[in-house]
Structures are given as C-alpha cells and as structure tokens.
C-alpha atoms as a PDB file:
ATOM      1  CA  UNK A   1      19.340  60.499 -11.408  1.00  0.00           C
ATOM      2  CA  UNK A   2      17.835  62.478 -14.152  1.00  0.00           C
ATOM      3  CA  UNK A   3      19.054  59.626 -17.026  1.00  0.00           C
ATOM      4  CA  UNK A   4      17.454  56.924 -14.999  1.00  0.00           C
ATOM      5  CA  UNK A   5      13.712  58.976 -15.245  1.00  0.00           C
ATOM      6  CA  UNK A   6      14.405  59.365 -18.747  1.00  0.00           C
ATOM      7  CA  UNK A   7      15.425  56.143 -19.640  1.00  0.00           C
ATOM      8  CA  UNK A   8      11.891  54.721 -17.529  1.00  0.00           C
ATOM      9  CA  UNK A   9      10.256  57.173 -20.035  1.00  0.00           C
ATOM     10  CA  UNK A  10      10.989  55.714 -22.840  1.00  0.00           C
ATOM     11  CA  UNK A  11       9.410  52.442 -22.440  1.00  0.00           C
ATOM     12  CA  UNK A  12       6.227  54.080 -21.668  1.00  0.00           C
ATOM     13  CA  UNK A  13       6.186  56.096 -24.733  1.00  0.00           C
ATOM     14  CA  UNK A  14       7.176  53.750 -27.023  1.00  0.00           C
ATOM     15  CA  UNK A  15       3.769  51.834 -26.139  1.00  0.00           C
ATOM     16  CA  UNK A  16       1.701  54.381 -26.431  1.00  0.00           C
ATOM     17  CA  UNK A  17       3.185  55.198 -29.435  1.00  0.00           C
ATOM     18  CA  UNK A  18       2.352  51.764 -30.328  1.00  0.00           C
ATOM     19  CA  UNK A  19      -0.812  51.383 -29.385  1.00  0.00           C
ATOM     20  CA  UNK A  20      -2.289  54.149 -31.842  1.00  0.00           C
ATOM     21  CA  UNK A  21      -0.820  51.753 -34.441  1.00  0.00           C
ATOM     22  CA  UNK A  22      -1.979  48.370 -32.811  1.00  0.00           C
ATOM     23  CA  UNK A  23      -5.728  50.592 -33.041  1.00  0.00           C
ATOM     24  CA  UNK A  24      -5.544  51.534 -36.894  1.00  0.00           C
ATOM     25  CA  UNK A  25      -5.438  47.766 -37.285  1.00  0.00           C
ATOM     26  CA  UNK A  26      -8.912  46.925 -35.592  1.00  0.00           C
ATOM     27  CA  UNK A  27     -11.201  46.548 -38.982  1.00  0.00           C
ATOM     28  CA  UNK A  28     -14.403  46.118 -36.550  1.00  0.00           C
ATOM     29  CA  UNK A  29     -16.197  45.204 -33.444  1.00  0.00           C
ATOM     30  CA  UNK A  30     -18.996  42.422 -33.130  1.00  0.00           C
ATOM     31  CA  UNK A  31     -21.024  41.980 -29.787  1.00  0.00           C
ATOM     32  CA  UNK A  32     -23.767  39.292 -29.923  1.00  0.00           C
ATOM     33  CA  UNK A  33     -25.533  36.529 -29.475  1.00  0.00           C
ATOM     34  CA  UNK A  34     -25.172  32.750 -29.976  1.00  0.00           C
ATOM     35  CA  UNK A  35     -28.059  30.410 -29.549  1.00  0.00           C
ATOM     36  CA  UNK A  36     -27.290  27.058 -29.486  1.00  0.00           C
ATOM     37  CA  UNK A  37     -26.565  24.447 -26.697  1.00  0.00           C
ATOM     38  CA  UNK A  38     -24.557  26.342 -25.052  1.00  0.00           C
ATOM     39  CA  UNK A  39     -25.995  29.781 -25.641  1.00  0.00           C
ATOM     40  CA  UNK A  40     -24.580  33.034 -25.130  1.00  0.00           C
ATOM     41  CA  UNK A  41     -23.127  36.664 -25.870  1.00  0.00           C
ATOM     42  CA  UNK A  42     -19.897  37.423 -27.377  1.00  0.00           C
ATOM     43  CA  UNK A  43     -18.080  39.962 -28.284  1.00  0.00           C
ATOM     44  CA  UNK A  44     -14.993  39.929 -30.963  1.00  0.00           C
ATOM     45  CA  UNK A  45     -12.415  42.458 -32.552  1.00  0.00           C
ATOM     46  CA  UNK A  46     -11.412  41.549 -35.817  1.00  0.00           C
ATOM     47  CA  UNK A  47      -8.463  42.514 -38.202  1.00  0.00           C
ATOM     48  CA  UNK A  48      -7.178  42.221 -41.571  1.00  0.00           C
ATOM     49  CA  UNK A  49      -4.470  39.947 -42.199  1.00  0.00           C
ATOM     50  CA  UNK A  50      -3.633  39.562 -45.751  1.00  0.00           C
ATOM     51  CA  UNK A  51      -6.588  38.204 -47.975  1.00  0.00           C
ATOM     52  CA  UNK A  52      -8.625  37.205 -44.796  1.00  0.00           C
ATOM     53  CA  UNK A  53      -9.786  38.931 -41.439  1.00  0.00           C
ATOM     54  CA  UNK A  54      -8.722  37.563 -38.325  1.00  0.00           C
ATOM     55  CA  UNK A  55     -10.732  37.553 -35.012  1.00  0.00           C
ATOM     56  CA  UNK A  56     -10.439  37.248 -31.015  1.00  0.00           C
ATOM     57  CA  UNK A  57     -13.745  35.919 -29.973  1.00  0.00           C
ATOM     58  CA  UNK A  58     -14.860  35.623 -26.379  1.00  0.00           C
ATOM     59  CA  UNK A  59     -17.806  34.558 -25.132  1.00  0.00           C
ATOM     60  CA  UNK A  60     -20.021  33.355 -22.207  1.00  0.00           C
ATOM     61  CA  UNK A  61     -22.011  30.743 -22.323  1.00  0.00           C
ATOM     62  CA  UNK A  62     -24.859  29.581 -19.495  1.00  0.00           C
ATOM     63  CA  UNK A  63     -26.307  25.730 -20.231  1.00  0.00           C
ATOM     64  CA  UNK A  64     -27.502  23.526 -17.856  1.00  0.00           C
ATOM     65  CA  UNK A  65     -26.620  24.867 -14.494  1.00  0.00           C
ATOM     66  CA  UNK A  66     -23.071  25.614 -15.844  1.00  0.00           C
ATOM     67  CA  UNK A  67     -20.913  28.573 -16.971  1.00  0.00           C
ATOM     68  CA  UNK A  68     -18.125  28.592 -19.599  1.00  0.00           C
ATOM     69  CA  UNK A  69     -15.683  31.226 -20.717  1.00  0.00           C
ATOM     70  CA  UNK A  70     -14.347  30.419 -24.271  1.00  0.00           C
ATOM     71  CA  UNK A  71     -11.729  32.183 -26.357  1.00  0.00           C
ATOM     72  CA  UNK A  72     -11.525  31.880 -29.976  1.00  0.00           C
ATOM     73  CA  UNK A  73      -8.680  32.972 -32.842  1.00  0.00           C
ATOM     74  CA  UNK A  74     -11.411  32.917 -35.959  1.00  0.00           C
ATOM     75  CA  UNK A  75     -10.158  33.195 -39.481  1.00  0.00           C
ATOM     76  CA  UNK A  76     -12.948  34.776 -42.328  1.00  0.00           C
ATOM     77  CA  UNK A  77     -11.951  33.628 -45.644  1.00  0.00           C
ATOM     78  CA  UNK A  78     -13.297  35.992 -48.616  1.00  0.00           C
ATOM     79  CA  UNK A  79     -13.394  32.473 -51.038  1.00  0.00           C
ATOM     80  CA  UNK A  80     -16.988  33.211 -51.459  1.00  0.00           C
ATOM     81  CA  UNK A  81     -16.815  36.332 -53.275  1.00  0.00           C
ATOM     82  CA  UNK A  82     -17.344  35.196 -56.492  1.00  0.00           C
ATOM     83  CA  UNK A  83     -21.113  34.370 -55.284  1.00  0.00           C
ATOM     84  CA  UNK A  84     -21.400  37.509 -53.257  1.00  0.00           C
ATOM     85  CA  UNK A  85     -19.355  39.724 -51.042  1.00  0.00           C
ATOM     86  CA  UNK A  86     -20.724  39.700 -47.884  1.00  0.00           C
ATOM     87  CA  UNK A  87     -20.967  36.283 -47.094  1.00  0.00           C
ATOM     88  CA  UNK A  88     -17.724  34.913 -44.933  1.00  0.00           C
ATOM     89  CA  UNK A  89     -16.289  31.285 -44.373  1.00  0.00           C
ATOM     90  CA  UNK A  90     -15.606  30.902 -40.899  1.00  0.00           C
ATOM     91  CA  UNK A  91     -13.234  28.218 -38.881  1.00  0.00           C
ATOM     92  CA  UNK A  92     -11.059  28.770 -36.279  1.00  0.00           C
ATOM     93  CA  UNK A  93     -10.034  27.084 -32.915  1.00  0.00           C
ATOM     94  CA  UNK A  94      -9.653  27.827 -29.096  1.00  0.00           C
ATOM     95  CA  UNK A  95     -10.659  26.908 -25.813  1.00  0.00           C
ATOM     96  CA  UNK A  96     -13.229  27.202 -22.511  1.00  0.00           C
ATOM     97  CA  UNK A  97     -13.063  27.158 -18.914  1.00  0.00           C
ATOM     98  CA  UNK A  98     -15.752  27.156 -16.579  1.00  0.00           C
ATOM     99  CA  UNK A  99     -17.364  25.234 -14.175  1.00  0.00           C
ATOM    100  CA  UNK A 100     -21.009  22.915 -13.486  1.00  0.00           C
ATOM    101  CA  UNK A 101     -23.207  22.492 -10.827  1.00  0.00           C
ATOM    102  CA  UNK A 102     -25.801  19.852 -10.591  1.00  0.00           C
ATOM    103  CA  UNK A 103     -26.459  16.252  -8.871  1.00  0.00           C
ATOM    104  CA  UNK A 104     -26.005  14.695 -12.166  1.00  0.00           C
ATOM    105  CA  UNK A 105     -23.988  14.075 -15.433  1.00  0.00           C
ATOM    106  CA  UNK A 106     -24.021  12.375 -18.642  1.00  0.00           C
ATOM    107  CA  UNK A 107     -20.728  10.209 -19.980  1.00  0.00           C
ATOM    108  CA  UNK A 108     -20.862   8.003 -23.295  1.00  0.00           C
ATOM    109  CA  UNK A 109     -24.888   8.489 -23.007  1.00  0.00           C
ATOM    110  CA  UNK A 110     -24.967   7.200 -19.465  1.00  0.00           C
ATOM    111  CA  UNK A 111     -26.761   9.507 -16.768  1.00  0.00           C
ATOM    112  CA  UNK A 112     -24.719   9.372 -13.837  1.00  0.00           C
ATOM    113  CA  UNK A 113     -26.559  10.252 -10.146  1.00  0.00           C
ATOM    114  CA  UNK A 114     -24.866  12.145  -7.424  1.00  0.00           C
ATOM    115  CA  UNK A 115     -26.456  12.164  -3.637  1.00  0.00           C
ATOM    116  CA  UNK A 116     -26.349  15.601  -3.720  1.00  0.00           C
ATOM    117  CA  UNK A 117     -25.797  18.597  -6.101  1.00  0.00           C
ATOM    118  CA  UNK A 118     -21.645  19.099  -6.732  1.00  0.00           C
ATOM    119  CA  UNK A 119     -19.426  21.970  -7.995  1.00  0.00           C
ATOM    120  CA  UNK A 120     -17.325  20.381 -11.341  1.00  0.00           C
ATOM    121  CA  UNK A 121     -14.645  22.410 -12.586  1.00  0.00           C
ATOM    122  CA  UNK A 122     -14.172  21.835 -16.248  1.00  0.00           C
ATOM    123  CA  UNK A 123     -11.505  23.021 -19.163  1.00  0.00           C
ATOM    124  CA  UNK A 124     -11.876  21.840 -22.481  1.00  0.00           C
ATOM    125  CA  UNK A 125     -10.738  22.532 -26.179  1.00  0.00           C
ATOM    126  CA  UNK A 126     -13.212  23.789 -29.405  1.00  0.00           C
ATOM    127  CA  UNK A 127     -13.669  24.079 -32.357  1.00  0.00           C
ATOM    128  CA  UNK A 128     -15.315  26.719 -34.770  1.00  0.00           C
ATOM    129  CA  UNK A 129     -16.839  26.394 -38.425  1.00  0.00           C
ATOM    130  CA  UNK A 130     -19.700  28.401 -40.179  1.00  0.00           C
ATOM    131  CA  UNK A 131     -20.970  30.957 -42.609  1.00  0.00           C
ATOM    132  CA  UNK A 132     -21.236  34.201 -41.998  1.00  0.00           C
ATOM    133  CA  UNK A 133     -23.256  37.299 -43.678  1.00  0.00           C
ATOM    134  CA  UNK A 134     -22.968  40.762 -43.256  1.00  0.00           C
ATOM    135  CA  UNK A 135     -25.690  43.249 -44.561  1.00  0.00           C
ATOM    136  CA  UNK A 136     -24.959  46.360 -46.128  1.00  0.00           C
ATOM    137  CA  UNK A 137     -26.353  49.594 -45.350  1.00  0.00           C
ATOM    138  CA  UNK A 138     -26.959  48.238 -41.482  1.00  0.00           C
ATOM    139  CA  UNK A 139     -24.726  47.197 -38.708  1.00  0.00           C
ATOM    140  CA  UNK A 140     -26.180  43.418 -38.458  1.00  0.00           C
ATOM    141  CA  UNK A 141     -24.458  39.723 -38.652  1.00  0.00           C
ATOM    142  CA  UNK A 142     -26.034  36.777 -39.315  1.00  0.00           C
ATOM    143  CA  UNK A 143     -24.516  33.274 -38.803  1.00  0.00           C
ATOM    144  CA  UNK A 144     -25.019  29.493 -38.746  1.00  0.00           C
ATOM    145  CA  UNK A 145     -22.175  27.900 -37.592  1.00  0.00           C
ATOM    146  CA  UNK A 146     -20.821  24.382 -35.378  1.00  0.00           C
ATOM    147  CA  UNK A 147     -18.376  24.827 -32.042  1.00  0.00           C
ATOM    148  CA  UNK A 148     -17.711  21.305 -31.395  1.00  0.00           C
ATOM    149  CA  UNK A 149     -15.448  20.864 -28.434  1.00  0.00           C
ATOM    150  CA  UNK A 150     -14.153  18.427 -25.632  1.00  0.00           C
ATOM    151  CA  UNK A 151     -13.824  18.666 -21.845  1.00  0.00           C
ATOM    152  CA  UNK A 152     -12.225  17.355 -18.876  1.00  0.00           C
ATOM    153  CA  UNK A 153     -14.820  17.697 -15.986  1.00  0.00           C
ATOM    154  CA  UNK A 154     -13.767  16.772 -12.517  1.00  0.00           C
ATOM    155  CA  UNK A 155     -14.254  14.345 -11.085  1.00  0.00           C
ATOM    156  CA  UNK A 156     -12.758  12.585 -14.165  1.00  0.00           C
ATOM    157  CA  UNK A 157     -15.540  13.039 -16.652  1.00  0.00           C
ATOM    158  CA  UNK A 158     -14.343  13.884 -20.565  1.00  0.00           C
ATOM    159  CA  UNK A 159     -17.439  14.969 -22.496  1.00  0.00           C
ATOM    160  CA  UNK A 160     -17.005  15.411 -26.245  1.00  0.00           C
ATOM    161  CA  UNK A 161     -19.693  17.436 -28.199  1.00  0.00           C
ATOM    162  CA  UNK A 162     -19.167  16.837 -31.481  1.00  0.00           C
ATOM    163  CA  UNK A 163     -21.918  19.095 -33.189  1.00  0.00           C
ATOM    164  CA  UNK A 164     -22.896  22.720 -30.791  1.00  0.00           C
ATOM    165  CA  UNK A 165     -25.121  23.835 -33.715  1.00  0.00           C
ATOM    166  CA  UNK A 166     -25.947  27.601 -33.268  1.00  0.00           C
ATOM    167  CA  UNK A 167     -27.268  30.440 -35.260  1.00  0.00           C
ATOM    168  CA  UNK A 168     -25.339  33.576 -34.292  1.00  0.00           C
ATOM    169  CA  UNK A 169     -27.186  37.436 -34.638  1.00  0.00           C
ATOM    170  CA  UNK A 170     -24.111  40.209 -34.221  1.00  0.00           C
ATOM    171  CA  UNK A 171     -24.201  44.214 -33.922  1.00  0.00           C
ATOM    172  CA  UNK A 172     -21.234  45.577 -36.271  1.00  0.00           C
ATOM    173  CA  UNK A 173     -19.625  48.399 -35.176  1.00  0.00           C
END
C-alpha cells in the first residue's frame, strides 16, 4: 500500500520540479491595449527561443455588439538590430472565438436585415504582422501592427478582414 502512495508521489513532484524550470524560461509579461477595429486588452508571456522571442498572446476584443477571444503564437525577430535594438518585427498566427449580437450583418459589402436582433456564434482564423518598440529605462510598448483574419458566422456568413489596423500601447513587466 505504501509503494502505491509513493509511486502517486512521484508524478506530482516531478511537475513541480518542472515548473520552476518551465518559469526561468518566461523572458517577460505584456498586458495592454489594442485599438483598432476590433479593440481590446491583452495580455502575453513571452520567451526566448534561439535568436528570436516567442509569445502566447490572448486577447479580448468588444466591436460592434460582439465579443471575441483570440489566441496568438507571435514570433519577434531581432533583424532590426543593426538600426536599433529595441525595435521588434512581429508576425505570427492564431485564432478567435466569440460570438455577435445585432439585427444586422454585412457579407461581400452587402448589409443584410434581420426582423429582429439575433445571437451569431462565430470562429475564425488570424493573422498577425507589425513593429514593435520597447523603451529603455521604462516598462512601456509601443506598436503598429495588422491582424487580418476570417470567420465563419452562423447562420452561414464568412467575413474576411483583410487589414484590422491597430496601434498597440503595452506595460512590460
């Protein structure tokens, strides 16, 4: 009875022994704000993965009687180092869930009328680009950067944004 306790043990100490390491990795924290149109905060951990940082990036979004959760993997390239250090190439990819509610939509430029105001669901797919710069000597994060993405809204609606424009201001910590 005693080996079964100890071998239930050892699972639980190997992750915690695991997740000190998992920990050192974290480089830094960003929570912010993205203003765009489909504005909101977000928050991302990032780490260093060779010659470039690597990011989770989540975010909520509110636009237009709607709601969206989006998840990001971001890659920072350093390629812009020889013009200065703190300013970061940005792409990455991901994707949102979320849903609408309103009594009408817009497809291929069309506006589309319901009789009466209607819950959508909607997933979709994005993607990231931008620049990013970081200033020395305080915790701040400026960035201009384009999430274009596509969705499946139901009832059967695709929308594709192909330019979400935003300008991004981040506390580093």
């Amino acid at each position: 009875m005693l080996q079964v306790k100890t071998l239930r043990l050892i699972p639980c100490l190997a992750f915690f022994a695991l997740s000190g390491l998992i920990e050192a990795q974290i480089v830094e924290n960003h929570i912010g704000f993205r203003g765009g149109i489909h504005s909101g905060i977000y928050y991302q951990n990032m780490i260093t993965a060779g010659t470039a940082e690597k990011a989770f990036h989540a975010s909520l979004a509110a636009n237009d009687n709607s709601l969206r959760l989006t998840i990001l993997r971001l890659t920072y390239e350093m390629n812009l180092t020889g013009f200065t250090d703190k300013l970061f190439l940005v792409w990455g990819y991901g994707g949102h869930l979320g849903f609408s509610f309103s009594d009408h939509t817009y497809f291929l430029g069309q506006r589309y009328q319901f009789p009466h105001e209607r819950f959508r669901p909607l997933l979709g797919i994005d993607a990231f680009g931008g620049l990013e710069y970081r200033f020395t000597g305080i915790p701040l994060v400026v960035g201009l950067n384009m999430k274009p993405f596509a969705e499946i809204m139901v009832p059967g609606f695709v929308r594709i944004q192909p330019g979400d424009i935003g300008l991004s201001v981040a506390y580093r910590f």
